[in-house]
C-alpha atoms as a PDB file:
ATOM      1  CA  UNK A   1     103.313  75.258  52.252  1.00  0.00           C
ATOM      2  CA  UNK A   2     103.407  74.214  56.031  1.00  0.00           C
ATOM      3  CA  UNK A   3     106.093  71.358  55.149  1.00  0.00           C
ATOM      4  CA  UNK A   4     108.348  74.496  53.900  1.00  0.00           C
ATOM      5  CA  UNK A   5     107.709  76.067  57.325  1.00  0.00           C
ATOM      6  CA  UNK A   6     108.150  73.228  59.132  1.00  0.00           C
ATOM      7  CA  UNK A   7     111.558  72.312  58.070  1.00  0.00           C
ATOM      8  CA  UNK A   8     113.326  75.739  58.208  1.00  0.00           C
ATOM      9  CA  UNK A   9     116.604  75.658  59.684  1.00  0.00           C
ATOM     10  CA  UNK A  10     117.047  72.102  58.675  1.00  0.00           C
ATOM     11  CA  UNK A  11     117.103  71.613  55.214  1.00  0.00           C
ATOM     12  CA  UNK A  12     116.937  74.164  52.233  1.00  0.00           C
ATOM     13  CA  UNK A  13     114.222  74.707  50.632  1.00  0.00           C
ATOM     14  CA  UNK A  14     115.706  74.347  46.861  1.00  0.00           C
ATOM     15  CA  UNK A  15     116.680  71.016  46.960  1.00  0.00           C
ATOM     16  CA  UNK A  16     115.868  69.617  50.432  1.00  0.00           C
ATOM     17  CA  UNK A  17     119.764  68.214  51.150  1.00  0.00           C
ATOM     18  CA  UNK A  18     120.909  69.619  54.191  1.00  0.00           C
ATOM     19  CA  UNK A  19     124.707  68.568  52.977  1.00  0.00           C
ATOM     20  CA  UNK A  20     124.326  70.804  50.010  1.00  0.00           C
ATOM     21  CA  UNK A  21     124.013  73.906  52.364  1.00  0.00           C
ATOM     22  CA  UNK A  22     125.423  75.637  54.581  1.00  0.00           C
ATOM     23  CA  UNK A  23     125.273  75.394  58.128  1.00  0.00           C
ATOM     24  CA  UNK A  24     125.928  77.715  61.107  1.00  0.00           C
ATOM     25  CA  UNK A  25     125.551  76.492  64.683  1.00  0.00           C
ATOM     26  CA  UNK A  26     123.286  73.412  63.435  1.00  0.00           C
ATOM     27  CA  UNK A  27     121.094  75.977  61.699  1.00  0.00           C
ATOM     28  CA  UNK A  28     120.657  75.318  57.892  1.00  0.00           C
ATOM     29  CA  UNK A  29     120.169  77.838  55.218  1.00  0.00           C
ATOM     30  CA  UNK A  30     117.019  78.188  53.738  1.00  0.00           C
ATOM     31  CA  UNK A  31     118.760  77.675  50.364  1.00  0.00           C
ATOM     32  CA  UNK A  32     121.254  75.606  48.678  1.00  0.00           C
ATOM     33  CA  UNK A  33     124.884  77.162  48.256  1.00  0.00           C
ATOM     34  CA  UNK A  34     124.468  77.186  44.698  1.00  0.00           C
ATOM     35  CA  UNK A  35     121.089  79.108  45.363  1.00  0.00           C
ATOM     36  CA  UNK A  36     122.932  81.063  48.108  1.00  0.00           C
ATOM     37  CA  UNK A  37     125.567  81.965  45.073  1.00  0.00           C
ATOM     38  CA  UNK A  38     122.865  83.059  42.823  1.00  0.00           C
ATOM     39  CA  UNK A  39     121.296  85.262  45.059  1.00  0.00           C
ATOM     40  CA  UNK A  40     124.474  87.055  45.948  1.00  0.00           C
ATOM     41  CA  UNK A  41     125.343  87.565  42.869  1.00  0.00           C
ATOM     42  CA  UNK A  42     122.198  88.555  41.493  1.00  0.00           C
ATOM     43  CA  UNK A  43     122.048  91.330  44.031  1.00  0.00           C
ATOM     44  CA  UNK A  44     125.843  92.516  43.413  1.00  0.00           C
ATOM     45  CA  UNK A  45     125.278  92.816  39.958  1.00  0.00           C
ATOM     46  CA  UNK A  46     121.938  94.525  40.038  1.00  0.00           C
ATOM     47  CA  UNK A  47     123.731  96.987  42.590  1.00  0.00           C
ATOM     48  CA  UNK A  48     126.812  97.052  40.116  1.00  0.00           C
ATOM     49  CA  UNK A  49     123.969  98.009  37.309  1.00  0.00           C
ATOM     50  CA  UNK A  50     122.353 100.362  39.207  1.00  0.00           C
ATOM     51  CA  UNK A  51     125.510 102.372  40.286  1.00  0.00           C
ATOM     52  CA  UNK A  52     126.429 102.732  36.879  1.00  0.00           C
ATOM     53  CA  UNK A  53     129.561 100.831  37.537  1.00  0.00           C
ATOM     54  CA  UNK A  54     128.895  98.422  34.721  1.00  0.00           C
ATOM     55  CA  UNK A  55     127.857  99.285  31.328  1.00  0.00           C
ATOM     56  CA  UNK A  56     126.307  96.877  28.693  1.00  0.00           C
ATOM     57  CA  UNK A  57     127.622  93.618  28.802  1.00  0.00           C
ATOM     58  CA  UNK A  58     128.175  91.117  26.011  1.00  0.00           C
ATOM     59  CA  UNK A  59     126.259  87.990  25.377  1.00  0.00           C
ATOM     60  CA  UNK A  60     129.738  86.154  25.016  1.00  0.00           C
ATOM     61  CA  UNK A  61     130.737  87.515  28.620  1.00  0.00           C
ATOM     62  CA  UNK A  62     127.259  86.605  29.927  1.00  0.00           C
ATOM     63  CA  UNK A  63     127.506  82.755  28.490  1.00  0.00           C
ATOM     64  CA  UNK A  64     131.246  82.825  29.995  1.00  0.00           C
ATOM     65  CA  UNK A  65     130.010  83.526  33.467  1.00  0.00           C
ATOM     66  CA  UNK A  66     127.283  80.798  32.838  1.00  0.00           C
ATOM     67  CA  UNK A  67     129.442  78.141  31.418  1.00  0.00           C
ATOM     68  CA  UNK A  68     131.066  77.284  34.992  1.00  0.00           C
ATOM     69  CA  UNK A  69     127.625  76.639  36.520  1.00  0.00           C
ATOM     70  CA  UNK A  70     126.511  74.364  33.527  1.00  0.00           C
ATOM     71  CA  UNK A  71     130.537  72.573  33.529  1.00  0.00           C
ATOM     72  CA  UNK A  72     129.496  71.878  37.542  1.00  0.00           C
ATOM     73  CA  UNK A  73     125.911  70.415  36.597  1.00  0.00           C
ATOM     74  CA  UNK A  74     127.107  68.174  33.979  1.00  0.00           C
ATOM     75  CA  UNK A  75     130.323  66.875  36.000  1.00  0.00           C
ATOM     76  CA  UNK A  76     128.158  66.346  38.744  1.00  0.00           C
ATOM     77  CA  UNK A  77     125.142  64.586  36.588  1.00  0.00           C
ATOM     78  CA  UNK A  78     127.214  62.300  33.945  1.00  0.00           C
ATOM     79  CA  UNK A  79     130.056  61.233  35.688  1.00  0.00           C
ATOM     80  CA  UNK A  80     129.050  61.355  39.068  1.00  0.00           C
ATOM     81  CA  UNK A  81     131.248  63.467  41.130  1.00  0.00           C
ATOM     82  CA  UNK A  82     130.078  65.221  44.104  1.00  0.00           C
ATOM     83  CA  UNK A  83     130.585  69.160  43.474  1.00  0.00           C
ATOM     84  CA  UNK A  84     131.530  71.069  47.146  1.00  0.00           C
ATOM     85  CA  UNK A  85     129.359  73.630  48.624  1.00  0.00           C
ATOM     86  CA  UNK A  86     132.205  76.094  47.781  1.00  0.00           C
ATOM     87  CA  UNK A  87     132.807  75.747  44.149  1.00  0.00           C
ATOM     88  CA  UNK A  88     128.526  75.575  44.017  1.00  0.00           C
ATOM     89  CA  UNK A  89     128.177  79.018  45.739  1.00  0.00           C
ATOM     90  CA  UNK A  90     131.037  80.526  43.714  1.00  0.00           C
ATOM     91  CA  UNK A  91     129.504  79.241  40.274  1.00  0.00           C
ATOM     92  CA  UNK A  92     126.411  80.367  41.550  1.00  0.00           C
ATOM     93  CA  UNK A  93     127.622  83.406  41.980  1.00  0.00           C
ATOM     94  CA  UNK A  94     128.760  83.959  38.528  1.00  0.00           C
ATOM     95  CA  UNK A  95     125.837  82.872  37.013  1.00  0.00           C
ATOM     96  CA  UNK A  96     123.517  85.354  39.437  1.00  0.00           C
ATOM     97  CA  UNK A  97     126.524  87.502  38.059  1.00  0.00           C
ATOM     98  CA  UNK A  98     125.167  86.597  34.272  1.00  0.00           C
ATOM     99  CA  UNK A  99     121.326  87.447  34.626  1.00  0.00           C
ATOM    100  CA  UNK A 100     121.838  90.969  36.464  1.00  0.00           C
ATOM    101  CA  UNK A 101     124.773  92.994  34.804  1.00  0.00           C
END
């Protein structure tokens, strides 16, 4: 646990690659931008929920907003290429979209 502590501000916690998030004024995020993604949209769609903006959604719209995030993983995993930090926080995002509405 002190290790966590110890590096905060200069890597993320996630994944531990400081070029996977993002960084203001040489201080890095505590989380990845995928992570960062997630969380945000997590929180919009539990606030979407919650506000009775958005009824019950389908499992086929739920595995659509997942797909991208899986697409990135698998690009990135079997053939190699580097994702950026902005399509990772905006297919985060969906997915964090996918578990809360």
């Amino acid at each position: 646990m002190a290790s966590i502590f110890e590096n905060f501000g200069r890597r993320p916690i996630c994944n531990l690659l400081p070029k996977r998030a993002f960084c203001i004024r040489g201080f890095v995020f505590p989380v990845c931008a995928r992570c960062t993604g997630l969380v945000i949209g997590a929180l919009m769609g539990g606030a979407f929920r919650a506000a009775g903006w958005v009824g019950a959604v389908a499992p086929e719209v739920r595995l659509a907003l997942v797909v991208p995030v899986l697409t990135d993983w698998l690009v990135q995993t079997v053939f190699g290429r580097e994702s950026t930090n902005f399509r990772r926080l905006i297919t985060g995002f969906l997915c964090g979209l996918a578990f809360c509405v």
